[in-house]
Protein backbone atom coordinates (compact mmCIF):
# COMPACT_ATOMS: atom_id res chain seq x y z
CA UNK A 1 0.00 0.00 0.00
CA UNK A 2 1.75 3.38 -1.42
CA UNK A 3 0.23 6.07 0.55
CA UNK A 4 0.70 9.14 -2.10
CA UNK A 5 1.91 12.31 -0.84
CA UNK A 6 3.32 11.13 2.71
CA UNK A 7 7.27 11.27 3.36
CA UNK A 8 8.25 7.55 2.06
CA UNK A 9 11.26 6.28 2.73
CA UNK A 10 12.16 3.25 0.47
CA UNK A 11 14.95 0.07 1.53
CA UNK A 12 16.53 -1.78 -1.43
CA UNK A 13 17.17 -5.60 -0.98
CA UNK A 14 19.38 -8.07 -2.65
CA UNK A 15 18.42 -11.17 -2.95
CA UNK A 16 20.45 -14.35 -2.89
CA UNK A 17 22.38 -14.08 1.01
CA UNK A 18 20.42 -10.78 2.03
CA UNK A 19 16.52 -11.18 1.80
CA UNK A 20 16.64 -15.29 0.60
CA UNK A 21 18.30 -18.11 0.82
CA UNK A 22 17.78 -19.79 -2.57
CA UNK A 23 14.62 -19.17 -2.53
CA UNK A 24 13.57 -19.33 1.10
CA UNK A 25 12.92 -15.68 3.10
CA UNK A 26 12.98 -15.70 6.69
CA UNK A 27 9.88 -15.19 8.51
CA UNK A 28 11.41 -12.64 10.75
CA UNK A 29 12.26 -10.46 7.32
CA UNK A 30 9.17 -10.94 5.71
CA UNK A 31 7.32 -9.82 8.63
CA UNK A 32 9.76 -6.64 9.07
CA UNK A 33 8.74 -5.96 5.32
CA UNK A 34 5.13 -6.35 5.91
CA UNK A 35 5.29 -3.97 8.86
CA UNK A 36 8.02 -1.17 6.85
CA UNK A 37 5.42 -1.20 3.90
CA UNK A 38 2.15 -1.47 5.63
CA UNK A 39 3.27 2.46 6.30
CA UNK A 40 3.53 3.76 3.51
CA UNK A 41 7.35 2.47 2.62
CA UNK A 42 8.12 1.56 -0.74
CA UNK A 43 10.74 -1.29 -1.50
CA UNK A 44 12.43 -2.27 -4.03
CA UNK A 45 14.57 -5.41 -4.83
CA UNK A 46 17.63 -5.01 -6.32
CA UNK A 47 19.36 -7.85 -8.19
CA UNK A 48 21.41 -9.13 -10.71
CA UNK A 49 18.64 -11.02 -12.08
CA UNK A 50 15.68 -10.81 -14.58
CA UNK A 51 12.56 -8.84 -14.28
CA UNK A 52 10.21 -12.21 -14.83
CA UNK A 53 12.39 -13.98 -12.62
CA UNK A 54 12.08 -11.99 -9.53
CA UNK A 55 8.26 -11.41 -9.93
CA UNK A 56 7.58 -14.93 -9.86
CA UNK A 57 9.43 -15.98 -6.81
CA UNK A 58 9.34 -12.34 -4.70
CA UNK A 59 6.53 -10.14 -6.22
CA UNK A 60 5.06 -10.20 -2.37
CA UNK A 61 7.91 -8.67 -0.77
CA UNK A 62 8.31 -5.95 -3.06
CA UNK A 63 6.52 -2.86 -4.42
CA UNK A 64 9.17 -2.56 -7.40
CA UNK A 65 12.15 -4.16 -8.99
CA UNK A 66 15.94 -3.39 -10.31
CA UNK A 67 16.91 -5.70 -11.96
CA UNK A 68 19.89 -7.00 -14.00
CA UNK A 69 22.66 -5.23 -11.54
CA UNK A 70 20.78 -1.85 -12.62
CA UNK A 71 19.83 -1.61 -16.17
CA UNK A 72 16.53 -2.00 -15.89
CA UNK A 73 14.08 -0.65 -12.73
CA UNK A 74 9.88 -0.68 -12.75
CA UNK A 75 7.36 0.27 -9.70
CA UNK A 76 4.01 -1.89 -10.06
CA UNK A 77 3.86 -1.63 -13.75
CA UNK A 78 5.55 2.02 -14.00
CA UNK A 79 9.18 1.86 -15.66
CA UNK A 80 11.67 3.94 -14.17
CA UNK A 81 15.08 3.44 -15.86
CA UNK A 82 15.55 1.47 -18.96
CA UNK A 83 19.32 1.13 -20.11
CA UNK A 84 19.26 -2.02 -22.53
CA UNK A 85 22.60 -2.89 -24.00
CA UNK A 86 23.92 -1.85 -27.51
CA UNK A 87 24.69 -4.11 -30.29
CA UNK A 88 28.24 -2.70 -30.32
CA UNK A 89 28.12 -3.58 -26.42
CA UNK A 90 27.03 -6.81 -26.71
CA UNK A 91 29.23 -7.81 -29.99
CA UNK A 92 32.80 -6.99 -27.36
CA UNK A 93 31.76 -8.61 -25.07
CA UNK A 94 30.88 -11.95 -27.03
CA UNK A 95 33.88 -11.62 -28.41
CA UNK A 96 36.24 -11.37 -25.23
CA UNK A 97 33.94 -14.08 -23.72
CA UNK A 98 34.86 -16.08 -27.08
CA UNK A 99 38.29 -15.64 -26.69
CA UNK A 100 38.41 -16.71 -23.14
CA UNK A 101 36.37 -19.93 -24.35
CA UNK A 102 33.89 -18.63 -21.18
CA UNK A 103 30.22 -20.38 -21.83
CA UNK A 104 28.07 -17.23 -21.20
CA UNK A 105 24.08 -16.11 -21.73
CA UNK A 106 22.30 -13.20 -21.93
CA UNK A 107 19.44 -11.86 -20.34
CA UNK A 108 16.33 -10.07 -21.07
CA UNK A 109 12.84 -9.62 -19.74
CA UNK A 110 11.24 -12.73 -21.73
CA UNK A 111 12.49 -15.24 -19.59
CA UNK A 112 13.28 -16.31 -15.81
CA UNK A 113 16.97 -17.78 -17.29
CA UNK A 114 19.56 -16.79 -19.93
CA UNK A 115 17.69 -16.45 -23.34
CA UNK A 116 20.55 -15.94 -25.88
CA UNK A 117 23.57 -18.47 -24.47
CA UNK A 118 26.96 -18.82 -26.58
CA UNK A 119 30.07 -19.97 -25.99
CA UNK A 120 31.67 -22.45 -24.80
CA UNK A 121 29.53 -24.83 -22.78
CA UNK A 122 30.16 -28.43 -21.31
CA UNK A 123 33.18 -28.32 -24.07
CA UNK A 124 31.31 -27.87 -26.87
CA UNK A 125 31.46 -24.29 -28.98
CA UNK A 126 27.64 -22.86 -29.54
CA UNK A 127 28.35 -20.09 -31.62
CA UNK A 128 26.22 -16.70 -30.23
CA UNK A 129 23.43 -15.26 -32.41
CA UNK A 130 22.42 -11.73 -31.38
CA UNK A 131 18.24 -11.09 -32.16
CA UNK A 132 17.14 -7.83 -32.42
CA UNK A 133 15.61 -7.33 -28.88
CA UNK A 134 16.62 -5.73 -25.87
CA UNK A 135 19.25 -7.80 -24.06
CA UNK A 136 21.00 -6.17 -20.42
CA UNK A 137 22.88 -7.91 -18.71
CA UNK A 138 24.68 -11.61 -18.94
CA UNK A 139 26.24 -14.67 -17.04
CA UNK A 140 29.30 -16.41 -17.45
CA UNK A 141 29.87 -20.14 -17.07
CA UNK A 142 33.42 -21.62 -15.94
CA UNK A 143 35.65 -24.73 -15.79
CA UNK A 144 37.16 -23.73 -12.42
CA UNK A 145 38.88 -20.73 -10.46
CA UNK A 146 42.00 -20.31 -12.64
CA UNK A 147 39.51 -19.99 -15.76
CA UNK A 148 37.08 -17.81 -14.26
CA UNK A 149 40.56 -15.35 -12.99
CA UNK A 150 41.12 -15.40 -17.04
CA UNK A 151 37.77 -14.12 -17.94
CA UNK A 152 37.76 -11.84 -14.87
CA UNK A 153 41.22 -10.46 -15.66
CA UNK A 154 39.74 -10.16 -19.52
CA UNK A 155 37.12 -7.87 -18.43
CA UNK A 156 37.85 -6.11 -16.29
CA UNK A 157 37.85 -2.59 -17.91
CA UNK A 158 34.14 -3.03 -18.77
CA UNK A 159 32.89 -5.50 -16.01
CA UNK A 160 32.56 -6.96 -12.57
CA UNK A 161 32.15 -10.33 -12.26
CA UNK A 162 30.02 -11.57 -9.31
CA UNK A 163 30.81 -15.89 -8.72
CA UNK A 164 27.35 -17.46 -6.93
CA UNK A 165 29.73 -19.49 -4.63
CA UNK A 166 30.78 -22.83 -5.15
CA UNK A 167 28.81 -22.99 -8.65
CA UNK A 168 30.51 -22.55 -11.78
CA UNK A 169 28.63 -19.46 -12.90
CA UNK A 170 28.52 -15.52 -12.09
CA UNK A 171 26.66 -12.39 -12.89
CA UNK A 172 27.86 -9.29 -14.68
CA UNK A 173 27.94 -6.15 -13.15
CA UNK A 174 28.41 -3.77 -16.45
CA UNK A 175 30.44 -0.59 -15.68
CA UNK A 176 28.13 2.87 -16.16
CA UNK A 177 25.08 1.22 -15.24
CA UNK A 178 24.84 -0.67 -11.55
CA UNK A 179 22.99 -0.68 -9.01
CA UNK A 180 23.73 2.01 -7.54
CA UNK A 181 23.02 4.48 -10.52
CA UNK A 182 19.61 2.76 -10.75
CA UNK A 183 18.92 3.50 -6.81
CA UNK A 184 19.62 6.53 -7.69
CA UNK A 185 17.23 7.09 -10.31
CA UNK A 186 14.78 5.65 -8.63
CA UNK A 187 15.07 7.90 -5.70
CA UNK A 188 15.12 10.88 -8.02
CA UNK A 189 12.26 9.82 -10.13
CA UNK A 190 10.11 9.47 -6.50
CA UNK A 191 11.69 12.45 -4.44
CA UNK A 192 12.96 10.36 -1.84
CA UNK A 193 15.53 12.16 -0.13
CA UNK A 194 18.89 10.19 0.57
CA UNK A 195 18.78 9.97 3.90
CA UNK A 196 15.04 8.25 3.92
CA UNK A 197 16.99 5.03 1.26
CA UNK A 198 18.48 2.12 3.15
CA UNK A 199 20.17 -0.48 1.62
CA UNK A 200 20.67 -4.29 2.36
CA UNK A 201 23.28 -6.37 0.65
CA UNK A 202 26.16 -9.22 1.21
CA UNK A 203 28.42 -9.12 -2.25
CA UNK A 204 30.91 -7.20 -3.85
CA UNK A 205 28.08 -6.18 -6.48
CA UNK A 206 26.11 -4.06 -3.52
CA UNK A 207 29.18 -1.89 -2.86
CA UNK A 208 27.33 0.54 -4.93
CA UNK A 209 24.30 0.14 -3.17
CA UNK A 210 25.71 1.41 -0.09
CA UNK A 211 27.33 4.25 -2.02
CA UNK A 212 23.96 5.62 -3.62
CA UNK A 213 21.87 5.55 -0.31
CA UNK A 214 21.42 7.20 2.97
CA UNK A 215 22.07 4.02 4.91
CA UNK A 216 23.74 0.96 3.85
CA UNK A 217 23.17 -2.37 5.87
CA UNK A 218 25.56 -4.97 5.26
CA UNK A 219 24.57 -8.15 6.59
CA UNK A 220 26.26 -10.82 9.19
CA UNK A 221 27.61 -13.23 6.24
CA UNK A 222 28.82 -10.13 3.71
CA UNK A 223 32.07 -9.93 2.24
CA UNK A 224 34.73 -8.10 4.35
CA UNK A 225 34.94 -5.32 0.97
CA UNK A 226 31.29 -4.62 1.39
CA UNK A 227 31.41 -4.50 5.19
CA UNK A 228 34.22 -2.00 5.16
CA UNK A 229 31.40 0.28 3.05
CA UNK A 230 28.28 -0.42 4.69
CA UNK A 231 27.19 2.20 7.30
CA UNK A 232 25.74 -0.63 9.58
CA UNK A 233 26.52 -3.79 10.36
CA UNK A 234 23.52 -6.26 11.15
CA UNK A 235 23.03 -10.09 12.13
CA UNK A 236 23.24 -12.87 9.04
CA UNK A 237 20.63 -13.48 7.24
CA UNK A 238 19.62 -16.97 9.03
CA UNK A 239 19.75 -15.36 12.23
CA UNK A 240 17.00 -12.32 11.91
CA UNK A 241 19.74 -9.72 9.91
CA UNK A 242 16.76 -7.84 8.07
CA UNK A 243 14.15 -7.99 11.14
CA UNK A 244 16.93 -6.45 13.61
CA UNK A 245 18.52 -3.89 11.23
CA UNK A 246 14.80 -2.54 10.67
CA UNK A 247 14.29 -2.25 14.10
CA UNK A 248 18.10 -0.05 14.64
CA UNK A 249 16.72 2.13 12.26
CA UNK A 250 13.13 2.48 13.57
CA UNK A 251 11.69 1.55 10.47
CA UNK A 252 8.39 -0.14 11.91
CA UNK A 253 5.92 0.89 14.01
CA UNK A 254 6.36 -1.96 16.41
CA UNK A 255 10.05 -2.58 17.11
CA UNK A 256 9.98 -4.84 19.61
CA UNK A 257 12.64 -7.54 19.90
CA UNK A 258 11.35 -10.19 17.49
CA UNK A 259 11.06 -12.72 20.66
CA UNK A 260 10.19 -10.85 23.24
């Protein structure tokens, strides 16, 4: 419920080791987002991923979306920043993907997965066809560390890789567009003040969350680079993170400890 014309304020949540694991949200942050929106509060979550993606498996937690590290941002049905890449954009970085023989797919908002894949995958060369839609963001798929160090090394003047762990696979964070210069937007486009955004995030790719916003939360289990940045420090994720960083900040009208 958006209550038009009130002072919002508006958190931004990453997904995968922040607000879920795999797919799973804690009870304790799903209640803490109930309460934070029920007053008016907009949020948003912020991910590598694609738009259908996230609205199948989190539409109920959120009142908008940026998605694909920050190309691409809507509010209900409203779109607020559209940065698709160009051909030109795409073409170098097939290419440098090619040369690295990285297995790799790109993304856009037709599907939950990688709808244009290339490369080299499982050993076997698929060569990449570009169609004339718009495509933002893209994966890449790796033999092991040493090989995804090559591809890292091989783009790193235009990209940030993000690994997912122990699997074989990472998300692009394309330099000039993140998500921080979505958050941005976003606040901009809704007149929310910086110091009514907060922030939640565990990876390297939220650094520039907690640059854009008034308040950046890093949880328990985040990476030493994005603690370092983050403005607060909160619990991990398994152990009530988002429920007792919302109630440091005040942000719901009962802020009770969770058990008491």
């Amino acid at each position: 419920m958006i209550i038009w014309g009130k002072k919002m304020k508006v958190c931004f949540f990453d997904i995968d080791g922040t607000l879920a694991i795999d797919l799973d949200v804690p009870a304790s942050a799903a209640l803490a987002i109930e309460k934070f929106r029920a007053q008016g509060n907009l949020v948003f979550i912020c991910t590598g991923r694609p738009l259908p993606y996230v609205k199948q498996y989190f539409r109920q937690y959120a009142d908008g979306f940026i998605c694909f590290n920050g190309r691409y941002a809507v509010l209900n049905d409203r779109v607020l920043y559209d940065v698709p890449l160009k051909k030109e954009e795409v073409n170098k970085i097939v290419k440098i993907l090619d040369s690295c023989k990285a297995g790799y797919g790109f993304s856009n908002n037709d599907s939950i997965s990688s709808s244009l894949v290339g490369g080299y995958i499982h050993g076997t060369y698929n060569p990449f066809e570009y169609k004339d839609v718009p495509v933002y963001n893209f994966g890449v798929f790796f033999e092991d560390k040493a090989h995804f160090h090559r591809i890292e090394e091989a783009l790193k003047e235009i990209v940030i890789l993000n690994p997912h762990g122990d699997a074989p696979h990472a998300d692009a964070t394309i330099l000039g567009s993140d998500k921080g210069t979505a958050i941005r937007a976003v606040c901009e486009q809704l007149n929310i003040p910086k110091e009514d955004s907060f922030a939640f995030g565990d990876g390297a790719n939220d650094v520039c969350m907690m640059e854009a916003v008034g308040h950046g939360i890093a949880m328990g289990n985040a990476l030493d680079v994005l603690k370092e940045k983050a403005s607060y420090i909160t619990d991990p994720i398994d152990q009530d993170g988002v429920w007792n960083a919302m109630v440091h900040f005040d942000l719901m009208k009962e802020s009770m400890p969770l058990n008491a």
